[in-house]
N, C-alpha and C. Protein backbone atom coordinates (compact mmCIF):
# COMPACT_ATOMS: atom_id res chain seq x y z
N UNK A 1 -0.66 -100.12 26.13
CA UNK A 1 -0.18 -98.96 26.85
C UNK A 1 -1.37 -98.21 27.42
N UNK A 2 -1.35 -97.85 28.78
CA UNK A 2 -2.17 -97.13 29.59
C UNK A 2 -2.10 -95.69 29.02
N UNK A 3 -2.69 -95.02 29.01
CA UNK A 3 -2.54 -93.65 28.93
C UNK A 3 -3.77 -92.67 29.63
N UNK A 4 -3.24 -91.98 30.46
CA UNK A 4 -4.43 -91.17 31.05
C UNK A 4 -4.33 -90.30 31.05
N UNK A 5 -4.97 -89.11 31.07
CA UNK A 5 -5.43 -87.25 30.82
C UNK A 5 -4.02 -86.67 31.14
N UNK A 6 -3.60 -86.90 32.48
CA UNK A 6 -1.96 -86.30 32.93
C UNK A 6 -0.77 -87.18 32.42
N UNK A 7 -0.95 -87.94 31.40
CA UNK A 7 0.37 -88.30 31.18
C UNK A 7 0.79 -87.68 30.25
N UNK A 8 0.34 -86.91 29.20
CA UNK A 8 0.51 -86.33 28.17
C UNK A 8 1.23 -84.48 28.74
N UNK A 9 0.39 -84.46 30.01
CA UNK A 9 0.76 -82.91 30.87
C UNK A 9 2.07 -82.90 30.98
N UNK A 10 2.56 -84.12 31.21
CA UNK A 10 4.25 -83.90 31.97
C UNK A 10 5.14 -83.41 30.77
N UNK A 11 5.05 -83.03 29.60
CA UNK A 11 5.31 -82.66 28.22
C UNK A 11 5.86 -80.77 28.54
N UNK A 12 4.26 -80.83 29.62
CA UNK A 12 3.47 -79.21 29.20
C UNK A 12 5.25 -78.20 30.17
N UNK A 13 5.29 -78.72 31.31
CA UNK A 13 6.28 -77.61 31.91
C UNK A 13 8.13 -78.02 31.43
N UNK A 14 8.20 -78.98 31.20
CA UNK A 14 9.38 -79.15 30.36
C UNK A 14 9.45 -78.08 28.70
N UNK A 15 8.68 -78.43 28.10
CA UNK A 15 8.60 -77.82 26.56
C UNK A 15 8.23 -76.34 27.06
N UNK A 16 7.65 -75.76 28.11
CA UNK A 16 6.86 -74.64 28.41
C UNK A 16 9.12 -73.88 28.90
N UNK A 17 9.49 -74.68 29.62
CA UNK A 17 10.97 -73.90 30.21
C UNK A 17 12.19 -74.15 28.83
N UNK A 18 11.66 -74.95 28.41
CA UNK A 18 12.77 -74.63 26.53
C UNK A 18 11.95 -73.65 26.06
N UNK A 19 11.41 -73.43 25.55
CA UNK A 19 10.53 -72.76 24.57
C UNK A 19 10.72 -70.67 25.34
N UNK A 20 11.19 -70.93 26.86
CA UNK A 20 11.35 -69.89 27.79
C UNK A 20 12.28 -69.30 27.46
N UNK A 21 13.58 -70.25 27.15
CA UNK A 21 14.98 -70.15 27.87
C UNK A 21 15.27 -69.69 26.14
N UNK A 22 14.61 -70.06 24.91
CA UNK A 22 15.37 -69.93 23.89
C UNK A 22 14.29 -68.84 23.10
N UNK A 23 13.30 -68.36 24.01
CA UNK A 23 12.80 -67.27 23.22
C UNK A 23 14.12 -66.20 24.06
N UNK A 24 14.42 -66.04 25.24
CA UNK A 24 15.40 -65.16 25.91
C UNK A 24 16.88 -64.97 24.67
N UNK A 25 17.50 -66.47 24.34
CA UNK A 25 18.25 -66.89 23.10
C UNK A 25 18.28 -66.22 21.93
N UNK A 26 17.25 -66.24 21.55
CA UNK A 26 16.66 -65.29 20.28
C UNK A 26 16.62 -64.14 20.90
N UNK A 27 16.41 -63.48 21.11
CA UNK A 27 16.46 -61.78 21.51
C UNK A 27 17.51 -61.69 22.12
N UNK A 28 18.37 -62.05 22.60
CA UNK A 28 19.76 -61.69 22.95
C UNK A 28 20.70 -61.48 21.20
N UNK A 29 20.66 -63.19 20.75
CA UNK A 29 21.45 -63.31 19.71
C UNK A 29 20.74 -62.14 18.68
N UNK A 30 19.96 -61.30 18.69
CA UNK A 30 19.51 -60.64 17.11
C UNK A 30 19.65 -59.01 17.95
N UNK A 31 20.03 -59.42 19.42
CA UNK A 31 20.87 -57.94 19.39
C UNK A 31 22.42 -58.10 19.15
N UNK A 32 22.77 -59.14 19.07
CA UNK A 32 24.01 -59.09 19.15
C UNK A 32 24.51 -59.04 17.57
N UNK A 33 24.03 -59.41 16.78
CA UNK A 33 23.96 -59.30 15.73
C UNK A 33 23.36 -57.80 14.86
N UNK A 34 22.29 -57.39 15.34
CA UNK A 34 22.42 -56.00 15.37
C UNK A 34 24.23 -54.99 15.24
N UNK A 35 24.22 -55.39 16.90
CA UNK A 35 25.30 -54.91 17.10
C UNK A 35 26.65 -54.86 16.15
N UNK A 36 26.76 -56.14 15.98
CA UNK A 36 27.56 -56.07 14.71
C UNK A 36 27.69 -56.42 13.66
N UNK A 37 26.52 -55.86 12.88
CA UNK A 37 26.44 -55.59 11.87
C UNK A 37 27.04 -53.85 12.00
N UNK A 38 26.47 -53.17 12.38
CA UNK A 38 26.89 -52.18 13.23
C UNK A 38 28.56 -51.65 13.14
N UNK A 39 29.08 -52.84 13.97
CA UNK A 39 30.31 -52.89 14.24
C UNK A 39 31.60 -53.01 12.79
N UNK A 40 30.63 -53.74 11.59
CA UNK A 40 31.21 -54.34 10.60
C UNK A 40 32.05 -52.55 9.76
N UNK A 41 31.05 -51.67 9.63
CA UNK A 41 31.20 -50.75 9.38
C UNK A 41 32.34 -49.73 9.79
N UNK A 42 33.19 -49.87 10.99
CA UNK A 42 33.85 -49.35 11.40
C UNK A 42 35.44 -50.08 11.64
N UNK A 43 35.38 -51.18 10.90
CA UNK A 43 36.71 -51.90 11.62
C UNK A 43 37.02 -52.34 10.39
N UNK A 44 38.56 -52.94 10.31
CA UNK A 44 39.49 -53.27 9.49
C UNK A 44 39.47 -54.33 8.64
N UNK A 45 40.20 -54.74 7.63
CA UNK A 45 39.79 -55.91 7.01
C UNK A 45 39.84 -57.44 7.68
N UNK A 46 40.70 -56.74 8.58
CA UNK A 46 40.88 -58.42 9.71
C UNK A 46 39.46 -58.33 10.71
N UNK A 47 39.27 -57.35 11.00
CA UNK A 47 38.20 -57.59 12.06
C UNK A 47 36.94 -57.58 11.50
N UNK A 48 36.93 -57.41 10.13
CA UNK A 48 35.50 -57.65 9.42
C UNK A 48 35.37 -59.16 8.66
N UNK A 49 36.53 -59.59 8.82
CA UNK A 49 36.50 -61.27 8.06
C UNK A 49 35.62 -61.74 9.11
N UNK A 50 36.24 -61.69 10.85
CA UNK A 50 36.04 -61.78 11.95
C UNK A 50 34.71 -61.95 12.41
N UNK A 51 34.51 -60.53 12.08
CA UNK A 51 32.97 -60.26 12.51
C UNK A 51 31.94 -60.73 11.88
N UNK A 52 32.61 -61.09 10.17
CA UNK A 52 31.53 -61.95 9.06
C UNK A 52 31.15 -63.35 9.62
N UNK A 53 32.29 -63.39 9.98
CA UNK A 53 32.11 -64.69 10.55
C UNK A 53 31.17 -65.35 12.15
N UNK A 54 31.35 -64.52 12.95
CA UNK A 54 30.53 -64.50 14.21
C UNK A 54 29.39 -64.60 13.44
N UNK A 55 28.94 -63.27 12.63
CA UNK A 55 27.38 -63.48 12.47
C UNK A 55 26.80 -64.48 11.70
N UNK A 56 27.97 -64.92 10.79
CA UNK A 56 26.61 -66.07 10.29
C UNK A 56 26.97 -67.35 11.38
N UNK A 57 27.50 -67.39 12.28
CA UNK A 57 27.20 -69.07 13.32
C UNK A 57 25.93 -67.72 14.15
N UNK A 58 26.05 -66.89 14.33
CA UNK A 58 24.43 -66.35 14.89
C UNK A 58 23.35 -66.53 14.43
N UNK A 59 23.50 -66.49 13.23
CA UNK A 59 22.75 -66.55 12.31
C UNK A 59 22.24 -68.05 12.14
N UNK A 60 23.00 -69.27 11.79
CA UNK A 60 22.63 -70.66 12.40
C UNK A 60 22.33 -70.55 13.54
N UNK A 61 22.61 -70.33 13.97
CA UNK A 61 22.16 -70.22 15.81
C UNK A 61 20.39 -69.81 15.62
N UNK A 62 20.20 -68.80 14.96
CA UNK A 62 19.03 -67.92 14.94
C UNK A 62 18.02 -68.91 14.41
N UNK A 63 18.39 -69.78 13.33
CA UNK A 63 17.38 -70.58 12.36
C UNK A 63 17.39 -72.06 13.11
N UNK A 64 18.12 -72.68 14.06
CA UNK A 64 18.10 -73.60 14.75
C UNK A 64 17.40 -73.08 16.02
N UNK A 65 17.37 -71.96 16.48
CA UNK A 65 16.92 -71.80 17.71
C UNK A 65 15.06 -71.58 17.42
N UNK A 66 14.90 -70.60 15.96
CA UNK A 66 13.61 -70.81 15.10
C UNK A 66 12.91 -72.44 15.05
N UNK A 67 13.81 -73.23 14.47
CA UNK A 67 13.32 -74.76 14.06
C UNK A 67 13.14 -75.82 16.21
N UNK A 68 13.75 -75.44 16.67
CA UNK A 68 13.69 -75.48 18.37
C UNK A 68 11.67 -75.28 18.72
N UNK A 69 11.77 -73.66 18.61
CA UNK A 69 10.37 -73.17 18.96
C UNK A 69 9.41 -74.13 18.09
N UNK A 70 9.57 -74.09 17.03
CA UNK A 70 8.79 -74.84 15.94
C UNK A 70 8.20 -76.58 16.44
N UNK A 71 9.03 -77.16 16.75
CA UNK A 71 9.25 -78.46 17.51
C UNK A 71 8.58 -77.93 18.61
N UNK A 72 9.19 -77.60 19.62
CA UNK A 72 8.41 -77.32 20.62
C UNK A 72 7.15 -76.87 20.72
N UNK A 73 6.72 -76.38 19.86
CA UNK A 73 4.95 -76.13 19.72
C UNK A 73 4.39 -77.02 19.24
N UNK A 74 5.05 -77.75 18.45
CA UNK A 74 4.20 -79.15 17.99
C UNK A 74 4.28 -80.22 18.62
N UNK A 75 5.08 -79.96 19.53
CA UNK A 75 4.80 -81.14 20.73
C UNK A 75 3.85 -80.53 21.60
N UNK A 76 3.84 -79.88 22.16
CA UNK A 76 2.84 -79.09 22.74
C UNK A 76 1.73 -79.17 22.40
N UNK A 77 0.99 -78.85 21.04
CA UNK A 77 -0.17 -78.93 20.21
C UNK A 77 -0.46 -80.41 20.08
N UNK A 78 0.85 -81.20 19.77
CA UNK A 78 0.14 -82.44 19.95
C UNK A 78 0.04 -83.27 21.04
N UNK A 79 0.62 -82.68 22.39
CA UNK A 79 0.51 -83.39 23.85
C UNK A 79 -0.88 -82.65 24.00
N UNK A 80 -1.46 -81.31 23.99
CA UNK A 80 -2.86 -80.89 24.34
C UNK A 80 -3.87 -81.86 22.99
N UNK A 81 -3.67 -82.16 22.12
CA UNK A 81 -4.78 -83.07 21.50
C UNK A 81 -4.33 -84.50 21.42
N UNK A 82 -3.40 -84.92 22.53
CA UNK A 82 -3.71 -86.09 23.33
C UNK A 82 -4.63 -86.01 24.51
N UNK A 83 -4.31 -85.24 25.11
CA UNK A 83 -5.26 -84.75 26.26
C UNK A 83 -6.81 -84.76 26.04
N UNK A 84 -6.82 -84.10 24.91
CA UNK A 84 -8.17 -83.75 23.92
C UNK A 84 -8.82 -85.10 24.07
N UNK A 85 -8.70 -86.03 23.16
CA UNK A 85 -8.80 -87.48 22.28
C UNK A 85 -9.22 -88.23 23.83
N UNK A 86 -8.07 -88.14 24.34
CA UNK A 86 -8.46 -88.79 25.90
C UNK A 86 -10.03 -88.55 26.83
N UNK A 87 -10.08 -87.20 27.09
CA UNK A 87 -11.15 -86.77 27.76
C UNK A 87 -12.81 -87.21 27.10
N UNK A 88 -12.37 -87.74 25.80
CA UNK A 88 -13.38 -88.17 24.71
C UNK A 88 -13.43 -89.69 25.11
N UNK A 89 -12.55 -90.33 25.18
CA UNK A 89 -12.47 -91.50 25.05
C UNK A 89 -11.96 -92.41 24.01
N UNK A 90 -10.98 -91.20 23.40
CA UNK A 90 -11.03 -91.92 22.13
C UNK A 90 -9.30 -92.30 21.95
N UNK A 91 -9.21 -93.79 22.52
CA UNK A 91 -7.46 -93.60 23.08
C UNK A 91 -6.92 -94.00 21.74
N UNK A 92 -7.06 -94.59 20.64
CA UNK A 92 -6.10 -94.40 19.55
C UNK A 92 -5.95 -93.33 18.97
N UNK A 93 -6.52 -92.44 18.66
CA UNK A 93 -6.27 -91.15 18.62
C UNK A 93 -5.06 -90.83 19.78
N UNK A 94 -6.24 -90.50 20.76
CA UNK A 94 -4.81 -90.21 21.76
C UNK A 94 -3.04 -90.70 21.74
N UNK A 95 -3.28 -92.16 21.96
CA UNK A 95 -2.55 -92.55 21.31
C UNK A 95 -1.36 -91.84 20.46
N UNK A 96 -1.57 -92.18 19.12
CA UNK A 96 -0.67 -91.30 18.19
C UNK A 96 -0.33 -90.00 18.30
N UNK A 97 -1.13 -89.26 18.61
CA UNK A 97 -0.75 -87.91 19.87
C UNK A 97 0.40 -87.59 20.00
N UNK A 98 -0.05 -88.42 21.04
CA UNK A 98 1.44 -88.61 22.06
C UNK A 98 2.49 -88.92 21.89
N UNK A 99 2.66 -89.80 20.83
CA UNK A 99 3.53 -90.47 20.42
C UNK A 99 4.50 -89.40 19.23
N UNK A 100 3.57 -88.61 18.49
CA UNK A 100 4.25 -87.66 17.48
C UNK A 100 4.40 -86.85 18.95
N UNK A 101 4.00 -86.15 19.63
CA UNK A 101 4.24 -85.19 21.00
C UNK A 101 5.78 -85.39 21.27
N UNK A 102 6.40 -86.61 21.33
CA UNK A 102 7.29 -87.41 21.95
C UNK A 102 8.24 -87.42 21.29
N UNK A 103 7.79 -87.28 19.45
CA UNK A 103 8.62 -87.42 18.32
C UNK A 103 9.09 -85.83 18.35
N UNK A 104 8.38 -85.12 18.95
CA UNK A 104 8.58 -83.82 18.09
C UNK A 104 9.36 -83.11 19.37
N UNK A 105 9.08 -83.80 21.02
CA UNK A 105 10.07 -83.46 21.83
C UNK A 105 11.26 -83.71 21.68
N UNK A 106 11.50 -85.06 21.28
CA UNK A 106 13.03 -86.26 20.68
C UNK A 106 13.85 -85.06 19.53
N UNK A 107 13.00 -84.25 18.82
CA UNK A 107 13.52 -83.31 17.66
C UNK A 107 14.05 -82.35 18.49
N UNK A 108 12.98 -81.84 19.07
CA UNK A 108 13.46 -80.59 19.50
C UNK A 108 15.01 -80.20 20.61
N UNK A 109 15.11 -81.56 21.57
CA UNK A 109 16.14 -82.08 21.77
C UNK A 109 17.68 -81.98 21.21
N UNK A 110 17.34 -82.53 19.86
CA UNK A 110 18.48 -82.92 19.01
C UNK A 110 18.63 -81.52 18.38
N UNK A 111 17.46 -80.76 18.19
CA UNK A 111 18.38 -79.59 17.47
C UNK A 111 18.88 -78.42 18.27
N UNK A 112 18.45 -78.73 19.54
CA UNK A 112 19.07 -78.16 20.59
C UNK A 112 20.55 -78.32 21.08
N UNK A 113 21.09 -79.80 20.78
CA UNK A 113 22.13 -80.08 20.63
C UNK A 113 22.73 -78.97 19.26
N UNK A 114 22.60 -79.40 18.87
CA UNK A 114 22.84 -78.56 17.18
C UNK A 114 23.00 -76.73 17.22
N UNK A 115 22.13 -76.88 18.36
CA UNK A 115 22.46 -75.28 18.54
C UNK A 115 23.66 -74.92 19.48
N UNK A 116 23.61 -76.25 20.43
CA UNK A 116 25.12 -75.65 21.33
C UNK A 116 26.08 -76.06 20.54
N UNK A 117 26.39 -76.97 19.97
CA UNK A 117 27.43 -76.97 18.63
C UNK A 117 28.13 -75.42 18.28
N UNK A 118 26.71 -74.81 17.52
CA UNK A 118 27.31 -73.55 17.60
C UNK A 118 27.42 -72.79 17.87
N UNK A 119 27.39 -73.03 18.99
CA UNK A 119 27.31 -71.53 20.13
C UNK A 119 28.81 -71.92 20.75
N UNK A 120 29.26 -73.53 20.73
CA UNK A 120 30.57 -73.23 21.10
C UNK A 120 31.35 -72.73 20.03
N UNK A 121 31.19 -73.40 18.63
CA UNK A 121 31.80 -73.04 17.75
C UNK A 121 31.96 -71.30 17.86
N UNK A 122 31.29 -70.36 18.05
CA UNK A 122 31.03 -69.08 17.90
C UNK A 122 32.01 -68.94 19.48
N UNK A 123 32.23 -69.51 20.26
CA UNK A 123 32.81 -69.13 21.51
C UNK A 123 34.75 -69.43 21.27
N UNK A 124 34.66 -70.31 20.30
CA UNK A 124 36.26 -70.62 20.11
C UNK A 124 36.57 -69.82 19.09
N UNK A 125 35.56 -69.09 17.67
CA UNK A 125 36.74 -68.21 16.94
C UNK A 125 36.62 -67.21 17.82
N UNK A 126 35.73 -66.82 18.81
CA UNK A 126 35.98 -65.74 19.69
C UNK A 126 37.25 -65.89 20.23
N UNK A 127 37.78 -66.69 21.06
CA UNK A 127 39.16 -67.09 21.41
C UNK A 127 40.37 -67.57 20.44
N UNK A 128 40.13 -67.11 19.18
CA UNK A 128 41.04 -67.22 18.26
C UNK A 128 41.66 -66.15 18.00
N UNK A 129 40.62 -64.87 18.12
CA UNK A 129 41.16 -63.53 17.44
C UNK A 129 42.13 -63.25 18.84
């Protein structure tokens, strides 16, 4: 396998627009959760089962969207010390790099799936009450 200085880059603006879109994710979801927690305080025993319930799929939401960033920096960290290894000359290094870079994009992926899971889940007991 060839590998040269920019193949490891094409990593950098993909992981750079997740890492964008789900820091926005996180600060939406931990006001909304704010919010009702908030909200829990003032409403009935039906609308507090309700509301128990929204927040903890936020709450998964919150620790999957956490384990997301997590992945995504370690692909990142390890697509820039492919880059690294390369400019050295030193392509098995590089190498494996890239390859965990790739592993840890493939993750970050899948738990991204995992997060729209429950974000629909959180969108249908919304349409239950």
């Amino acid at each position: 396998m060839i590998l040269e200085v920019n193949t490891p880059a094409f990593l950098f603006s993909t992981i750079s627009l997740l890492m964008s879109a789900y820091a926005g994710r996180f600060s939406k979801i931990s006001k909304i959760i704010r919010k009702l927690s908030v909200d829990i305080h003032n409403s009935n025993l039906v609308e507090r089962h309700y509301l128990k319930e929204q927040i903890s799929l936020f709450s998964k939401r919150i620790i999957y969207i956490r384990r997301l960033q997590l992945s995504g920096i370690s692909s990142l960290f390890c697509s820039s010390l492919s880059m690294f290894f390369l400019l050295f000359e030193r392509i098995n290094f590089a190498n494996i790099f890239f390859v965990l870079a790739i592993i840890f994009f493939l993750l970050c992926l899948l738990i991204c799936l995992i997060e729209i899971y429950y974000s629909i889940r959180a969108l249908e007991l919304n349409l239950e009450l």
